[in-house]
Protein backbone atom coordinates (compact mmCIF):
# COMPACT_ATOMS: atom_id res chain seq x y z
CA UNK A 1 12.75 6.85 -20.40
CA UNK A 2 10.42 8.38 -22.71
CA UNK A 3 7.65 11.22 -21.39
CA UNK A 4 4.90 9.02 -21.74
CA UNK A 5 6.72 5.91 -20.09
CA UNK A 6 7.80 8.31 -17.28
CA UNK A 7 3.44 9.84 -16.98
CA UNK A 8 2.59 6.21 -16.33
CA UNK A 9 5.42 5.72 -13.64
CA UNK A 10 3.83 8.95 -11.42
CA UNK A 11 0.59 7.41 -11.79
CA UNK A 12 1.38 4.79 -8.06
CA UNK A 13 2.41 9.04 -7.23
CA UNK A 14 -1.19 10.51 -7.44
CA UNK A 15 -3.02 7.24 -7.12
CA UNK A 16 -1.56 5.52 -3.60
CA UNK A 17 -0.07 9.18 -2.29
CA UNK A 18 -3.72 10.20 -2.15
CA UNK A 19 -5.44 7.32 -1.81
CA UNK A 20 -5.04 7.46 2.32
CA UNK A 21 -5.34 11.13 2.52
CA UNK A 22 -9.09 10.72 0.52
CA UNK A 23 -10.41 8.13 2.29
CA UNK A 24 -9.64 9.80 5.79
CA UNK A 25 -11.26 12.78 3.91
CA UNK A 26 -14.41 11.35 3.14
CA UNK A 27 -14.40 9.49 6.90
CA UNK A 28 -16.76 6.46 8.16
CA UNK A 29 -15.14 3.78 10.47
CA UNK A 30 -12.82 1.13 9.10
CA UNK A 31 -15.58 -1.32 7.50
CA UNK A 32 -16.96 1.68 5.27
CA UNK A 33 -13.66 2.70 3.78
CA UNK A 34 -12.37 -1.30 3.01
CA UNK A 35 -15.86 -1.67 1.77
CA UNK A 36 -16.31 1.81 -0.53
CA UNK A 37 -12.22 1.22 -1.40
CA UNK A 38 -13.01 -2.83 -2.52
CA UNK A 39 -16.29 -1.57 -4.67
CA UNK A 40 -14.53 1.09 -6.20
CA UNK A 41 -11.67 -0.90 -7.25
CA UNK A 42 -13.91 -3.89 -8.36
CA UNK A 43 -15.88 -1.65 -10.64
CA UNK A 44 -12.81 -0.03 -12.10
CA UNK A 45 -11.07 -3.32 -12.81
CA UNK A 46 -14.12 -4.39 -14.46
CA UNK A 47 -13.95 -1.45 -16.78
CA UNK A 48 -10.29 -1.90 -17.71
CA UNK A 49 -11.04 -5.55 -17.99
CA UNK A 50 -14.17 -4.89 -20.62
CA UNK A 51 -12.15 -2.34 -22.24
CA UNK A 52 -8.66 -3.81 -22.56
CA UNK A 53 -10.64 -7.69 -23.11
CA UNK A 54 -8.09 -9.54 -20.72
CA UNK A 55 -8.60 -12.95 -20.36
CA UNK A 56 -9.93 -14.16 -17.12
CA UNK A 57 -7.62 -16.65 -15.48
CA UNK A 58 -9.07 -20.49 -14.02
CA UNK A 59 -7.53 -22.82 -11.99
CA UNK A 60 -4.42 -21.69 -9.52
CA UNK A 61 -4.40 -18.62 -11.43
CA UNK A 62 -7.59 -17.69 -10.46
CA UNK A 63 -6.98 -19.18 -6.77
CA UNK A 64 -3.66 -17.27 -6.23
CA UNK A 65 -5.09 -14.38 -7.61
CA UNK A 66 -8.14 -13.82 -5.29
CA UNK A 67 -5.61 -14.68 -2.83
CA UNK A 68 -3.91 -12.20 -3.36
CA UNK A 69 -6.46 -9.58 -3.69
CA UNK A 70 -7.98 -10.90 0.29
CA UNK A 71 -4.30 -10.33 1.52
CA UNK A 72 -4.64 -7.06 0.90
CA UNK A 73 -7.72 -5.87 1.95
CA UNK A 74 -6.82 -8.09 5.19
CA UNK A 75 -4.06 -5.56 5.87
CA UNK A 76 -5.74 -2.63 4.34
CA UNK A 77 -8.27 -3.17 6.75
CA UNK A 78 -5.42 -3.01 9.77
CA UNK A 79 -3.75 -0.40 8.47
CA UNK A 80 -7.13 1.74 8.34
CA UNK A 81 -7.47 1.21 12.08
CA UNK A 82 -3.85 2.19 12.43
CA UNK A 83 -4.99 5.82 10.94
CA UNK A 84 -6.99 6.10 13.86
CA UNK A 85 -4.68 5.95 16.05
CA UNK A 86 -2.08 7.67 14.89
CA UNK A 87 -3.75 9.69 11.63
CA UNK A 88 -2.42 8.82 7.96
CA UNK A 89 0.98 10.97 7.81
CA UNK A 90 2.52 8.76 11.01
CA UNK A 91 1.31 5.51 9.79
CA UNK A 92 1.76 5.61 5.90
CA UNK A 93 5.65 5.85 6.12
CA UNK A 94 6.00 3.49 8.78
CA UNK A 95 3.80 0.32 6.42
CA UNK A 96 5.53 1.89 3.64
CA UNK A 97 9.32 0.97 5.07
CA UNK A 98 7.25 -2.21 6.70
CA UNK A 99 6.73 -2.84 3.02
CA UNK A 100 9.71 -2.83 1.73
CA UNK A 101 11.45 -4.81 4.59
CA UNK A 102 9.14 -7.53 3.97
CA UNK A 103 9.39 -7.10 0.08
CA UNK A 104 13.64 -7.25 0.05
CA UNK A 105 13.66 -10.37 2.89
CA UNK A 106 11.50 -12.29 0.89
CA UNK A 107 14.04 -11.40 -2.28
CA UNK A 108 17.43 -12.45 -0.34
CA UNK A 109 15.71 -15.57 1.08
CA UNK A 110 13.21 -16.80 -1.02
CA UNK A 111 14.14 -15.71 -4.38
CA UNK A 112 18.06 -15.43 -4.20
CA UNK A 113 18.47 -11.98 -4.83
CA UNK A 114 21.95 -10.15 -2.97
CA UNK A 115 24.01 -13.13 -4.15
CA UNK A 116 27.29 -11.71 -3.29
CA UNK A 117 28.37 -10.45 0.10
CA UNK A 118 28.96 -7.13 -1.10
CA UNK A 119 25.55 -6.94 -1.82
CA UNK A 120 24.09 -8.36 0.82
CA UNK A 121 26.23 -5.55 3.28
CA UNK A 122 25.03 -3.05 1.21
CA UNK A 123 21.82 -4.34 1.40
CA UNK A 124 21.49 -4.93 4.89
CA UNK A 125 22.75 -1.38 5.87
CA UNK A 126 19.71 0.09 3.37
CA UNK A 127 17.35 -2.13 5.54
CA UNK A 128 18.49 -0.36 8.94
CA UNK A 129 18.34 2.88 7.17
CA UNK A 130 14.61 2.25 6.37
CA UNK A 131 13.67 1.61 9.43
CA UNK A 132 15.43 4.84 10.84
CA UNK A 133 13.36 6.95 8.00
CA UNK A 134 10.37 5.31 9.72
CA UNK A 135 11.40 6.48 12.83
CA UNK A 136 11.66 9.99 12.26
CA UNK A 137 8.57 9.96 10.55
CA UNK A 138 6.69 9.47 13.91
CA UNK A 139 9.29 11.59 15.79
CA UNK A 140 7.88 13.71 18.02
CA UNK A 141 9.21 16.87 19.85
CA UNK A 142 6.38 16.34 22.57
CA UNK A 143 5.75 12.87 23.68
CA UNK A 144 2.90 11.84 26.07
CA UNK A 145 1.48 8.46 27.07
CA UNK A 146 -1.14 8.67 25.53
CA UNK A 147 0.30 9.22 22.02
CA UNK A 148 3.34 6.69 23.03
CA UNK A 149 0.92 4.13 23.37
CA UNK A 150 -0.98 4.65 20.35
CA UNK A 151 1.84 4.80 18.19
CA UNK A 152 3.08 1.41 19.39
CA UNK A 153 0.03 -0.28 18.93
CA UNK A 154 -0.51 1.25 15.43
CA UNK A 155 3.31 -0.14 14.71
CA UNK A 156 2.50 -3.65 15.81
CA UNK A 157 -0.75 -3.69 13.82
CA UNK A 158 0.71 -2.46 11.07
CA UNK A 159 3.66 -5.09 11.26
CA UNK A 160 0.88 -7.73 11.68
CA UNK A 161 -1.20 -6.05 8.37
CA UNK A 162 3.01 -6.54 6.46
CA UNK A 163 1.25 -10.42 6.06
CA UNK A 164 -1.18 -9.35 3.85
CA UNK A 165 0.64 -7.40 1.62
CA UNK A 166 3.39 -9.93 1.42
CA UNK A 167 0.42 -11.87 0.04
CA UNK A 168 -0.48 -9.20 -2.27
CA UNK A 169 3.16 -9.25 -3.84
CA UNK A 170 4.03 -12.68 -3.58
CA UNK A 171 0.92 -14.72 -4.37
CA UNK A 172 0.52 -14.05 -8.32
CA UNK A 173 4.25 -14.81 -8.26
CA UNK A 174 3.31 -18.26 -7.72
CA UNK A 175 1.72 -18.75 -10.98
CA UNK A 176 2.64 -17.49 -14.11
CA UNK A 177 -0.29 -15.41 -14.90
CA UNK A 178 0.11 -12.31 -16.68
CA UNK A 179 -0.14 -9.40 -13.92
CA UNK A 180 -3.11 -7.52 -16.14
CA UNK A 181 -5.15 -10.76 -15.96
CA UNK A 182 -4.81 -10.62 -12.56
CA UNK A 183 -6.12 -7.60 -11.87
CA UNK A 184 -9.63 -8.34 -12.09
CA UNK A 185 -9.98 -11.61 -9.56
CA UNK A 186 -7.59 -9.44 -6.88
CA UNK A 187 -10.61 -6.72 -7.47
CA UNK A 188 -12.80 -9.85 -6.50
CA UNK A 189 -10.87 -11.09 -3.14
CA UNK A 190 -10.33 -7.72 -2.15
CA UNK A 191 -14.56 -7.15 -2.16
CA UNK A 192 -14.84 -10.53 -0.63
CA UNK A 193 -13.08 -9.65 2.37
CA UNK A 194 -14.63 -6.84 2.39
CA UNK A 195 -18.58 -8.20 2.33
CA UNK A 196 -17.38 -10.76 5.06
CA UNK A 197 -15.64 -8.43 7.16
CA UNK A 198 -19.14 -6.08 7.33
CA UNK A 199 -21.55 -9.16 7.73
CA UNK A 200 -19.35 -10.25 10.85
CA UNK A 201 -19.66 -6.58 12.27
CA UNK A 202 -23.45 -6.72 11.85
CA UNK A 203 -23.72 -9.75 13.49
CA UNK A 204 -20.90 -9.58 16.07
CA UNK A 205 -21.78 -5.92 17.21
CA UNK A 206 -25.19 -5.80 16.57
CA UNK A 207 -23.86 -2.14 14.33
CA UNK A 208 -25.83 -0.42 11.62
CA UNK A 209 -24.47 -2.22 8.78
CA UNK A 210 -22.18 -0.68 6.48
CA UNK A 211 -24.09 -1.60 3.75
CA UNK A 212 -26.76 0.46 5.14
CA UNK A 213 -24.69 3.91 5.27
CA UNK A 214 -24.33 6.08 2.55
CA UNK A 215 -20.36 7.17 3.56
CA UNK A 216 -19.31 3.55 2.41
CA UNK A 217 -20.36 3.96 -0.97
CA UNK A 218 -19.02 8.22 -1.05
CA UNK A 219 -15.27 5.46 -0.13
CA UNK A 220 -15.39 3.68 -3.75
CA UNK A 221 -13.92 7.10 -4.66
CA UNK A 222 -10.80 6.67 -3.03
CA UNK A 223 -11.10 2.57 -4.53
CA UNK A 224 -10.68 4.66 -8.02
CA UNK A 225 -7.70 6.24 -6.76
CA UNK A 226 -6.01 2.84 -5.33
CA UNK A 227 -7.19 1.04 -8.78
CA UNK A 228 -6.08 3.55 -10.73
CA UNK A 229 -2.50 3.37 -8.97
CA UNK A 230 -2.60 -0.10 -8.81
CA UNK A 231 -2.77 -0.66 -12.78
CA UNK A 232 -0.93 2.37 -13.88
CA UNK A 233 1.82 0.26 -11.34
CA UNK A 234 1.49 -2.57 -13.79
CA UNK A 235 1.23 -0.74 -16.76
CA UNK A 236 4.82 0.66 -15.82
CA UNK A 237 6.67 -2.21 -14.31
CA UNK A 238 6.63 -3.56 -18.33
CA UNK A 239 9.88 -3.75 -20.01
CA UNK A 240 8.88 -1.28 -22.59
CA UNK A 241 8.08 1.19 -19.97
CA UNK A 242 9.69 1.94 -17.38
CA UNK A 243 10.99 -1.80 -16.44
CA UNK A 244 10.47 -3.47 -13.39
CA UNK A 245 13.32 -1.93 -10.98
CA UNK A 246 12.41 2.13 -11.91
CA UNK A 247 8.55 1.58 -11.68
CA UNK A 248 9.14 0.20 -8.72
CA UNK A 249 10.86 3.14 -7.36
CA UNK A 250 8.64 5.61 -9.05
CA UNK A 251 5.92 3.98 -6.83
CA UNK A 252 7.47 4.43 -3.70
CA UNK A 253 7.57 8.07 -3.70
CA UNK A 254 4.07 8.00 -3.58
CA UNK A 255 4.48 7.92 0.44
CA UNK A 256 5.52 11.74 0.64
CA UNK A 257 2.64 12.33 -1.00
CA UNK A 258 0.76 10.62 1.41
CA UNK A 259 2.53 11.55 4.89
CA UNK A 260 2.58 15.68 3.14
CA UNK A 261 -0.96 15.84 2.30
CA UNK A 262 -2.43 13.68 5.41
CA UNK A 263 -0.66 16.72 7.18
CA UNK A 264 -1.99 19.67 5.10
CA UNK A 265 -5.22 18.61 4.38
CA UNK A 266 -6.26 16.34 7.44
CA UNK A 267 -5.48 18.62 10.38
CA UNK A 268 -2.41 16.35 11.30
CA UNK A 269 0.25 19.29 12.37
CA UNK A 270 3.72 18.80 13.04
CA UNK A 271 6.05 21.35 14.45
CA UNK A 272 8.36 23.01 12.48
CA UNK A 273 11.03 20.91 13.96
CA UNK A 274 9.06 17.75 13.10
CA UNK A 275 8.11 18.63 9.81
CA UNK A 276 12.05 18.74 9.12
CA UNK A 277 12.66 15.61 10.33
CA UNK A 278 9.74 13.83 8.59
CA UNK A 279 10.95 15.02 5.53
CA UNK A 280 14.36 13.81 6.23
CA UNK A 281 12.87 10.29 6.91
CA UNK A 282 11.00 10.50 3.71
CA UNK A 283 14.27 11.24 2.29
CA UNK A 284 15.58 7.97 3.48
CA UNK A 285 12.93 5.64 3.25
CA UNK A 286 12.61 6.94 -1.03
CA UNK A 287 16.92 6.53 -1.09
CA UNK A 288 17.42 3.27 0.72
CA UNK A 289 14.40 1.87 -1.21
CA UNK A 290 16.34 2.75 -4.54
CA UNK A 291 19.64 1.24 -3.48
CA UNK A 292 17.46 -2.44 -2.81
CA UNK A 293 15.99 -2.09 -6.10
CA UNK A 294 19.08 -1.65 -7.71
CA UNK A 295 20.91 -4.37 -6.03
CA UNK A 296 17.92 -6.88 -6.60
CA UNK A 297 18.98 -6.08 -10.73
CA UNK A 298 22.28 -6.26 -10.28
């Protein structure tokens, strides 16, 4: 792995790891971050798109594509309701491992990865350990009701929001559309979502409309930040980077920058005690993570 190859791979680091912790920053409800978030990202993909000259894709490239760019802002949407309830540093480990249940599942069963039984054992034993790095992400030394009952319902929304980025990662796979070319119609589906989600707001709760508010647009900052991981993801997932299977893991360690900095710089304390045991969680979720990855390219 050369320096530059290895740049590239932190880029999912910076980009996703503060993506959350920005858009909490700058605030607004739900509908103003997915909208700011789905305008920043459009604009940026443009720019690559203009400056790199992709090609843009027709037919069920083009279809699977914006597909997969309204999957996720579907269960970006969710998961931006799940912050708050339970603030960023609870709920970005917990879709993170939600993630990459969904992600090695789909592998075993759909694709025929873990051929052997060894590797399915193996595999299956990773899965249980990601879920109990979740768990001690959300640990808490002090539980009430009221926090006991948020955190569940910020779990099951987040399990519900695991649809749409199953979509995200398995619609382009689909097709055989180069993942660059792609970039710009997900841009397009995400905004989409986004511009229908708002209108039915408007109309449904009679709201000020997010168009109307000046905090939505302030959110296309933190779209820069989830572009910027989201192509620096692709640009290091190529075989004369960093490959598929190590980009892939240098992504995933972009949740303890996530869950440390929604912490420092959001007001969401742990104890001392907690702290430990989030990190060991972290820990966990980053190692069992690496151990699917390398059985998938085994």
């Amino acid at each position: 792995m050369n320096t530059l190859a290895l740049l590239i791979g932190l880029g999912p680091l910076l980009g996703w790891g503060l993506y959350p912790t920005i858009a909490s920053k700058i605030g607004g409800r739900p509908v103003n971050q997915i909208l700011g978030s789905t305008i920043g990202t459009l604009i940026f993909a443009i720019v690559f798109a203009l400056i790199k000259g992709t090609s843009f894709p027709t037919g069920m490239n083009l279809v699977f594509s914006i597909l997969s760019g309204v999957g996720w802002a579907a269960a970006q949407i969710i998961t931006f309701r799940s912050f708050e309830l339970v603030g960023s540093s609870r709920a970005m480990p917990v879709t993170t491992a939600f993630q990459l249940l969904g992600a090695s599942l789909w592998g075993v069963f759909a694709l025929g990865e873990w051929p052997t039984t060894s590797a399915r054992i193996i595999g299956a034993l990773a899965l249980v350990v990601i879920i109990l790095g979740a768990y001690l992400t959300v640990w808490s030394e002090k539980k009430t009701h009221a926090d006991s009952h948020a955190l569940k319902k910020a779990v099951l929304l987040l399990l519900i929001g695991e649809i749409g980025y199953w979509a995200y990662s398995a619609a382009p796979q689909a097709t055989d559309i180069n993942r660059m070319d792609a970039f710009l119609p997900q841009a397009i589906g995400m905004l989409l979502v986004a511009v229908l989600y708002t209108l039915f707001l408007s109309i449904k709760d009679k709201q000020k409309s997010a168009f109307m508010e000046s905090v939505s647009y302030k959110q296309s900052i933190s779209g820069f930040f989830f572009a910027f991981a989201a192509l620096t993801y692709l640009i290091s997932a190529q075989p004369d980077m960093n490959g598929l299977a190590t980009g892939f893991i240098l992504s995933q360690t972009s949740v303890v920058l996530a869950t440390l900095t929604g912490i420092w710089f959001l007001g969401q304390r742990k104890t001392k005690k907690e702290m430990i045991v989030t990190i060991i969680g972290l820990v966990l979720i980053i190692g069992a993570a690496a151990v699917t990855v390398i059985l998938q390219n085994n």
